[in-house]
N, C-alpha and C. Protein backbone atom coordinates (compact mmCIF):
# COMPACT_ATOMS: atom_id res chain seq x y z
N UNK A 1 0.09 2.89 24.90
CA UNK A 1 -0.83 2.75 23.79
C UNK A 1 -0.47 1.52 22.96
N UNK A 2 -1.50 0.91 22.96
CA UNK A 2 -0.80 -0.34 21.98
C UNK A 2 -0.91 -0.65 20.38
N UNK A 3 -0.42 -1.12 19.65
CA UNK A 3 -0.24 -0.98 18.18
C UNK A 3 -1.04 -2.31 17.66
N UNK A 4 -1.65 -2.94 18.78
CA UNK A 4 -2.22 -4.04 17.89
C UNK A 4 -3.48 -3.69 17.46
N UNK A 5 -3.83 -3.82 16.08
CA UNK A 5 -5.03 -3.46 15.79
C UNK A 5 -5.68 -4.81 15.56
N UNK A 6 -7.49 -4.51 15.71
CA UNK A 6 -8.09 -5.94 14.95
C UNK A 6 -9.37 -5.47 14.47
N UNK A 7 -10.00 -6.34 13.67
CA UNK A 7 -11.11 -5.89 12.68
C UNK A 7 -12.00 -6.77 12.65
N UNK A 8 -13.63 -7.03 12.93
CA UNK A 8 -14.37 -7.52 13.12
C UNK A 8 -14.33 -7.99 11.59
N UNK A 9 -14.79 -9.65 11.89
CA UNK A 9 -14.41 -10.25 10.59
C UNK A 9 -12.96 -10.80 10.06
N UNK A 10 -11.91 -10.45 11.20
CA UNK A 10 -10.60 -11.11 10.21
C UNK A 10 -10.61 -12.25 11.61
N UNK A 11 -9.40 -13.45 11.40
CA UNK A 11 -9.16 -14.17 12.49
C UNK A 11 -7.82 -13.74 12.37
N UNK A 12 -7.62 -12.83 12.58
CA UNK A 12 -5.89 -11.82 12.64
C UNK A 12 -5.80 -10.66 13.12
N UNK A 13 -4.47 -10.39 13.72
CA UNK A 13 -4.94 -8.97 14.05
C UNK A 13 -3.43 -8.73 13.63
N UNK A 14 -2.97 -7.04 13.40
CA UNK A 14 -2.10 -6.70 13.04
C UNK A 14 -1.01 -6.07 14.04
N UNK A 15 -0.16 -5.77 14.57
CA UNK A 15 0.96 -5.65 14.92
C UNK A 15 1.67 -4.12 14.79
N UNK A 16 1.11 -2.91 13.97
CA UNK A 16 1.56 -2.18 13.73
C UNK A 16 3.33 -1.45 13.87
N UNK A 17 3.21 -1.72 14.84
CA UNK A 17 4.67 -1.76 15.04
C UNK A 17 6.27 -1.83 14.90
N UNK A 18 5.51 -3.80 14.39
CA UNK A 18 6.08 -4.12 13.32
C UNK A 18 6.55 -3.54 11.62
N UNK A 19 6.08 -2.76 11.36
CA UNK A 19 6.54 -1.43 10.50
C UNK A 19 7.40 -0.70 10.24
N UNK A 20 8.07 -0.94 11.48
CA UNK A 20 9.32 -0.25 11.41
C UNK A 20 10.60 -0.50 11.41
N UNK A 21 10.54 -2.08 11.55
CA UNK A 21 11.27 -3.41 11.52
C UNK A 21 11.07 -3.63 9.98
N UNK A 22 10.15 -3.35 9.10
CA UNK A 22 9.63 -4.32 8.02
C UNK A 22 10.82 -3.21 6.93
N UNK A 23 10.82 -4.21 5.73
CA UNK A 23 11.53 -3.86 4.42
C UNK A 23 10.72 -3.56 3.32
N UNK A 24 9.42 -2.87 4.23
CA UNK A 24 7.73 -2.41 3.53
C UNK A 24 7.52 -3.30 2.30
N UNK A 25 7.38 -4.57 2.89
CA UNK A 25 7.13 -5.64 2.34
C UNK A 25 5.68 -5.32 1.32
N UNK A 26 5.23 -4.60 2.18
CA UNK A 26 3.39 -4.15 0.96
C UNK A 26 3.30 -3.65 -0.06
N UNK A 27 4.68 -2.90 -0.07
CA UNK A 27 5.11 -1.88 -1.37
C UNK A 27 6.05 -2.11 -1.86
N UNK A 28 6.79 -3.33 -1.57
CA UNK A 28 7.88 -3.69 -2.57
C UNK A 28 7.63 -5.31 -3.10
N UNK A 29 8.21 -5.88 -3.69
CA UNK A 29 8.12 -6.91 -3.73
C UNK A 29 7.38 -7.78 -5.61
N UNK A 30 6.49 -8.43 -5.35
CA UNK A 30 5.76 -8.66 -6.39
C UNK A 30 5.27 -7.01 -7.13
N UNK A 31 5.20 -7.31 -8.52
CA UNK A 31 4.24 -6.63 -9.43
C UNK A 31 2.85 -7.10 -8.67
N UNK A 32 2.11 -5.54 -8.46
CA UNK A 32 0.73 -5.31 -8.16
C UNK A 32 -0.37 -4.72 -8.90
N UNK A 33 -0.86 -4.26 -8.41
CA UNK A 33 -1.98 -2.79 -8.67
C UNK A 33 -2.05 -2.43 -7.65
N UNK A 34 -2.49 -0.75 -7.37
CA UNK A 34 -2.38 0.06 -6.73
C UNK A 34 -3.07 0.72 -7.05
N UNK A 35 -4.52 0.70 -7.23
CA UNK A 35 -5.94 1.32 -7.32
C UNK A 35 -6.07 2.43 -6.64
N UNK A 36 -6.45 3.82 -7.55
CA UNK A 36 -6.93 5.05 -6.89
C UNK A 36 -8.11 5.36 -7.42
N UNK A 37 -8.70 6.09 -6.89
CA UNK A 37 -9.82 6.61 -7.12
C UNK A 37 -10.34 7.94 -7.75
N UNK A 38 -11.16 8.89 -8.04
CA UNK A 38 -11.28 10.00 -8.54
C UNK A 38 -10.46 10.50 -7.69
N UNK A 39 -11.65 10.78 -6.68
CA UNK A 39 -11.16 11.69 -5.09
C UNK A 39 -9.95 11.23 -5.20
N UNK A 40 -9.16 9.89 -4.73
CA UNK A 40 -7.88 9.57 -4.45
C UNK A 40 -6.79 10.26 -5.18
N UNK A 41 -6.63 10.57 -6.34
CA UNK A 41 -5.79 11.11 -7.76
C UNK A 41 -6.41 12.63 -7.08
N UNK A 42 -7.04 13.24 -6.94
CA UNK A 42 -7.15 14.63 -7.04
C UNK A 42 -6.25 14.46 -5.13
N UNK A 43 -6.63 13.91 -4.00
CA UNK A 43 -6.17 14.58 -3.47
C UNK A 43 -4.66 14.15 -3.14
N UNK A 44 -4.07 13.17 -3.57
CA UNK A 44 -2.67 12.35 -4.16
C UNK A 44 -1.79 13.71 -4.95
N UNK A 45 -2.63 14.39 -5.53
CA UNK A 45 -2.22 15.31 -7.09
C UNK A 45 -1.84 16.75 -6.08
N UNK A 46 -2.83 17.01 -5.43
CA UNK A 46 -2.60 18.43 -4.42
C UNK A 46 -1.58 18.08 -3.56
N UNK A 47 -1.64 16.90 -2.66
CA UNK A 47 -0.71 16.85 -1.73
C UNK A 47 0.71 16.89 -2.61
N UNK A 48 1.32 16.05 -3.49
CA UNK A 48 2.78 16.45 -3.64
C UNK A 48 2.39 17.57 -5.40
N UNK A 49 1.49 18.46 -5.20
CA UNK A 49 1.84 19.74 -5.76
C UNK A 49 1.52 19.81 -7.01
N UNK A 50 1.05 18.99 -7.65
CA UNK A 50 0.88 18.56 -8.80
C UNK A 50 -0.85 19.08 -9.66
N UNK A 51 -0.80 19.52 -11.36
CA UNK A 51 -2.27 19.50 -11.20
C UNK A 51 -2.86 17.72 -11.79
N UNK A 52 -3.89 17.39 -11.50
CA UNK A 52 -4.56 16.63 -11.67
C UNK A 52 -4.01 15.67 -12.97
N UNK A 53 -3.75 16.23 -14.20
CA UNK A 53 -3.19 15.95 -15.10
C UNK A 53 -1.64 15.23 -15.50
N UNK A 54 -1.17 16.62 -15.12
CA UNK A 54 0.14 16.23 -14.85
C UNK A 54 0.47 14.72 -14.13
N UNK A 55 -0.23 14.64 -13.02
CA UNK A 55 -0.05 13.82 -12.08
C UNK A 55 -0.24 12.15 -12.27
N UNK A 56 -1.82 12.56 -13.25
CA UNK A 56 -2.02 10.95 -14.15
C UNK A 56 -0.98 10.55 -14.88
N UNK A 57 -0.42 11.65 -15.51
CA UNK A 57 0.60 11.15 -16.48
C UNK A 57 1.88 10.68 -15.99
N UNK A 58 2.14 11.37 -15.18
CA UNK A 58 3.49 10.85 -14.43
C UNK A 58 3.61 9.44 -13.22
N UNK A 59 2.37 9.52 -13.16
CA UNK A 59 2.60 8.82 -11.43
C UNK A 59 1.05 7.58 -12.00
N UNK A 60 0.31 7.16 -12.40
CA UNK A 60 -0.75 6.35 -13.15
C UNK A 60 -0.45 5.86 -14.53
N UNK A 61 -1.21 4.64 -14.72
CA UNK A 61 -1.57 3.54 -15.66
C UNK A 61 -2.68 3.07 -15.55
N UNK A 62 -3.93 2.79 -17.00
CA UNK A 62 -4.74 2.51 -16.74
C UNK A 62 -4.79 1.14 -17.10
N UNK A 63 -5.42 0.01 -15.93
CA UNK A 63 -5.67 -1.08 -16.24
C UNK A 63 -7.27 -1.36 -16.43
N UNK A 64 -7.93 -1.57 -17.59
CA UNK A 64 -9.02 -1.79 -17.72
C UNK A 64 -9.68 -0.62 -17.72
N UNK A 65 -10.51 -0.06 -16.93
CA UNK A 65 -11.30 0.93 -16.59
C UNK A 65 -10.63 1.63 -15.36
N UNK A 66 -9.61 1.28 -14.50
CA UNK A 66 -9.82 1.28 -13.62
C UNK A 66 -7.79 2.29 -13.08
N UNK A 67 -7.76 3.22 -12.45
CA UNK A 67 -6.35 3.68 -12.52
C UNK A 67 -5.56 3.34 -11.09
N UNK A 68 -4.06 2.73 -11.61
CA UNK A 68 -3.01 1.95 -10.66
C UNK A 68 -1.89 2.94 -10.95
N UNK A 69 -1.39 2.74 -9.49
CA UNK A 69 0.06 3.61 -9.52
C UNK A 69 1.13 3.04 -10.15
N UNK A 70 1.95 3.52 -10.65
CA UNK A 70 3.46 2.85 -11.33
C UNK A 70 4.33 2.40 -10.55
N UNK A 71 4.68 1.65 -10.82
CA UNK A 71 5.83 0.87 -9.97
C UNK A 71 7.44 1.31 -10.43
N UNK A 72 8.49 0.79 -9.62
CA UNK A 72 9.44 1.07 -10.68
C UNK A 72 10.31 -0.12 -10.24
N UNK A 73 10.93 -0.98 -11.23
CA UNK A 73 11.45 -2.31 -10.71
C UNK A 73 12.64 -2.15 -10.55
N UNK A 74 12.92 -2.81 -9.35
CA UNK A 74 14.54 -2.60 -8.85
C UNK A 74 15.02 -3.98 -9.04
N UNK A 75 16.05 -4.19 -9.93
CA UNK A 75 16.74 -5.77 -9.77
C UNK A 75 15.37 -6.72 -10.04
N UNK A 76 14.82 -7.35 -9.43
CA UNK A 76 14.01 -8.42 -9.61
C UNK A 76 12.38 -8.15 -8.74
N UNK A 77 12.51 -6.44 -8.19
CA UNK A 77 11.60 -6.31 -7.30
C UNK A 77 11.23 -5.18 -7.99
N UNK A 78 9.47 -4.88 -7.51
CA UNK A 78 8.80 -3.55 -8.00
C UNK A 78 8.35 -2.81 -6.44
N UNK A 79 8.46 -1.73 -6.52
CA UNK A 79 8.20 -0.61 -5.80
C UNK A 79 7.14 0.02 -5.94
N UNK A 80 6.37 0.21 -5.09
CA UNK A 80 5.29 1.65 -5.80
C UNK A 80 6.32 2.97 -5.83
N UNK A 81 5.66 3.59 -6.68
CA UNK A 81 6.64 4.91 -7.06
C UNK A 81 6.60 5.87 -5.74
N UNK A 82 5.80 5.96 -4.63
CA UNK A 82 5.94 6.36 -3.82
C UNK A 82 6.66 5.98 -2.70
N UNK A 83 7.35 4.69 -2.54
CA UNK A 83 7.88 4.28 -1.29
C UNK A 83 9.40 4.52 -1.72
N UNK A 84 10.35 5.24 -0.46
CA UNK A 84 11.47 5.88 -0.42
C UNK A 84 12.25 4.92 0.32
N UNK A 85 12.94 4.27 -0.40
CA UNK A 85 13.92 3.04 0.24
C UNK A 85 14.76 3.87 1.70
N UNK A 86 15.40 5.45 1.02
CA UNK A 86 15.67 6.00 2.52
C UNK A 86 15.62 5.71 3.86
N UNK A 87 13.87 6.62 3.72
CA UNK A 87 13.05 6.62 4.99
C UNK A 87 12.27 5.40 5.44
N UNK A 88 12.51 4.58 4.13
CA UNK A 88 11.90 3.13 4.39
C UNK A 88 10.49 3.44 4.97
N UNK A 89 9.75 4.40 3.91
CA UNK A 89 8.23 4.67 4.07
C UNK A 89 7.95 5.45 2.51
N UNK A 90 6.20 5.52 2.85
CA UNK A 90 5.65 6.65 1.90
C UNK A 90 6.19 7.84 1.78
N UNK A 91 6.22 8.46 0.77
CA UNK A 91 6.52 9.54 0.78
C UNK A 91 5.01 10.70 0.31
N UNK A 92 3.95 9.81 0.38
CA UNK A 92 2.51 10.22 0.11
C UNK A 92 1.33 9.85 1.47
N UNK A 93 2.20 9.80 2.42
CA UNK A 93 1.57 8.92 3.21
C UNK A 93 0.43 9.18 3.90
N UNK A 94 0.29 10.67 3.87
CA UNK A 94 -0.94 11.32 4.87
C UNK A 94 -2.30 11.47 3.61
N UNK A 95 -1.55 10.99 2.41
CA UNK A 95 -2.41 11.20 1.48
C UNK A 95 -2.74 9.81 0.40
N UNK A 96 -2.31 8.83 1.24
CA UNK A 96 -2.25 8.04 0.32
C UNK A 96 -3.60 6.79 -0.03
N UNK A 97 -3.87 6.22 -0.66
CA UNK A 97 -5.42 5.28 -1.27
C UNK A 97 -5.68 4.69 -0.52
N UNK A 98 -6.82 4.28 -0.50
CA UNK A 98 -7.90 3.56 0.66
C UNK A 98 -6.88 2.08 0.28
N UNK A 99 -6.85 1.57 -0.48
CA UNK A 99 -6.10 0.21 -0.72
C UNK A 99 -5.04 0.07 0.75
N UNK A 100 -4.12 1.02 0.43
CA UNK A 100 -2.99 0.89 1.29
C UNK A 100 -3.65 1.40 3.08
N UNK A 101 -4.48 1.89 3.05
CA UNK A 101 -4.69 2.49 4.39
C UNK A 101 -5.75 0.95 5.13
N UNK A 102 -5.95 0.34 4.32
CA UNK A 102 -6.64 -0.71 5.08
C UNK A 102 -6.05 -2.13 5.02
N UNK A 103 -4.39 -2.16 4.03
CA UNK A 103 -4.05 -3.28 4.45
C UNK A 103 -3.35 -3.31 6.07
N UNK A 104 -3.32 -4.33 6.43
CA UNK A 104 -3.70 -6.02 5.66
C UNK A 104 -4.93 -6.38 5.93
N UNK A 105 -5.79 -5.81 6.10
CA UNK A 105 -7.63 -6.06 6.01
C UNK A 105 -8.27 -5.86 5.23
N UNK A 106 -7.71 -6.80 4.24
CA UNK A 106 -8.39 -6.98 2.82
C UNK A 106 -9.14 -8.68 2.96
N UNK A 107 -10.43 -8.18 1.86
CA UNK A 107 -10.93 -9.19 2.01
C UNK A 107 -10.00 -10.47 1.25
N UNK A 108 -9.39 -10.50 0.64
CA UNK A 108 -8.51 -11.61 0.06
C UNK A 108 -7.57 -11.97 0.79
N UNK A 109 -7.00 -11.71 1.80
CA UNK A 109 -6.38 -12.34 2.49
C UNK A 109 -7.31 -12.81 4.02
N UNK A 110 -9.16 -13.18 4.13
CA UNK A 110 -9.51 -13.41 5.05
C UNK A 110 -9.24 -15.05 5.20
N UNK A 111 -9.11 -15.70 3.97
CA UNK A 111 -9.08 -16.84 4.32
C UNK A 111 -7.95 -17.24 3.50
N UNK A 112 -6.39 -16.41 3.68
CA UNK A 112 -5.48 -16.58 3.27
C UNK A 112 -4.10 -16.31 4.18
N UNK A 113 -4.76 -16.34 5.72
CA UNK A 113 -3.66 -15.58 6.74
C UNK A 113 -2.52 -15.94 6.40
N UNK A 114 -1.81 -17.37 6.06
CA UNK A 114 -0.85 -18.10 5.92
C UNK A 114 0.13 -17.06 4.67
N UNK A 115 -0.69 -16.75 3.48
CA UNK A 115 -0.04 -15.71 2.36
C UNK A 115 0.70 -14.66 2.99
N UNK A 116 -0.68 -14.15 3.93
CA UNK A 116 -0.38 -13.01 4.26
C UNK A 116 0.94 -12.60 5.27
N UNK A 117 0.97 -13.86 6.25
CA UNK A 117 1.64 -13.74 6.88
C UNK A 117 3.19 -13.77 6.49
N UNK A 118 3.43 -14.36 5.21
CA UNK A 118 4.96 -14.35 4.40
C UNK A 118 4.66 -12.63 3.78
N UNK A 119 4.21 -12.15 3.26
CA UNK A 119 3.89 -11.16 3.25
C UNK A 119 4.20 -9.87 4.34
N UNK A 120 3.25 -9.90 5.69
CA UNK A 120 3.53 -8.80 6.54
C UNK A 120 4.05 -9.75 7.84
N UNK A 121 5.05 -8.91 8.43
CA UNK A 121 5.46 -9.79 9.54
C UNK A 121 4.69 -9.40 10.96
N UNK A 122 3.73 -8.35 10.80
CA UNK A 122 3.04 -7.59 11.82
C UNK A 122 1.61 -8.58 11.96
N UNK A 123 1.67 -9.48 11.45
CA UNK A 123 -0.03 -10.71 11.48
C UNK A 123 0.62 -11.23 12.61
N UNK A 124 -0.95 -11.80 13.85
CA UNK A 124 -0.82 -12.36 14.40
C UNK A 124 -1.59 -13.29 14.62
N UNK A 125 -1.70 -14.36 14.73
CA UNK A 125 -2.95 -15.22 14.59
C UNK A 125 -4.34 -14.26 16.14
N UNK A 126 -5.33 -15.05 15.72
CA UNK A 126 -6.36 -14.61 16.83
C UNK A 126 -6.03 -15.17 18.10
């Protein structure tokens, strides 16, 4: 079975694989946002046990209109609050935001492969 994925519309394809090699470069690194959604926060909130509330408060920040997960900065780097240096993964992962489930096939990096590629080491050109 192979791990390369590709997406009509990118001139890249991804590497998946590469993931397990990586130092989850997507979730650490620069200060981000980490956009959820209604749905996203309610089912984020059930999966690790939480009610709805609770969950904004602990684990969300609102930027603008709009709600991002918390980070927590290590030394000179930010984390999403969900990635477990451990297991060197999510610890929300079967449940986690459309954001993260469709990088690196975001439209901002279509005509930015070069970013992206310092970024994820799983890009491969077309």
């Amino acid at each position: 079975m192979s791990n390369i994925i590709k997406k009509e519309g990118y001139n890249y394809s991804f590497d998946a694989s590469a993931c397990s090699a990586c130092s989850a470069r997507c979730c650490t690194g620069e200060s981000g946002y980490i956009y959820v959604s209604t749905q996203e926060i309610e089912k984020i909130a059930n999966f690790i046990g939480l009610d709805t509330e609770e969950f904004m408060q602990k684990y969300l920040y609102k930027n603008g209109y709009k709600y991002s997960i918390k980070e927590r900065k290590i030394g000179e780097s930010y984390e999403c609050a969900f990635y477990d240096r451990v297991s060197n993964g999510c610890t929300i992962y079967e449940a986690r935001p459309t954001q993260c489930i469709t990088f690196p096939f975001w439209d901002y990096f279509k005509d930015r492969v070069d970013e992206l590629k310092l970024e994820c080491p799983g890009i491969i050109d077309a």
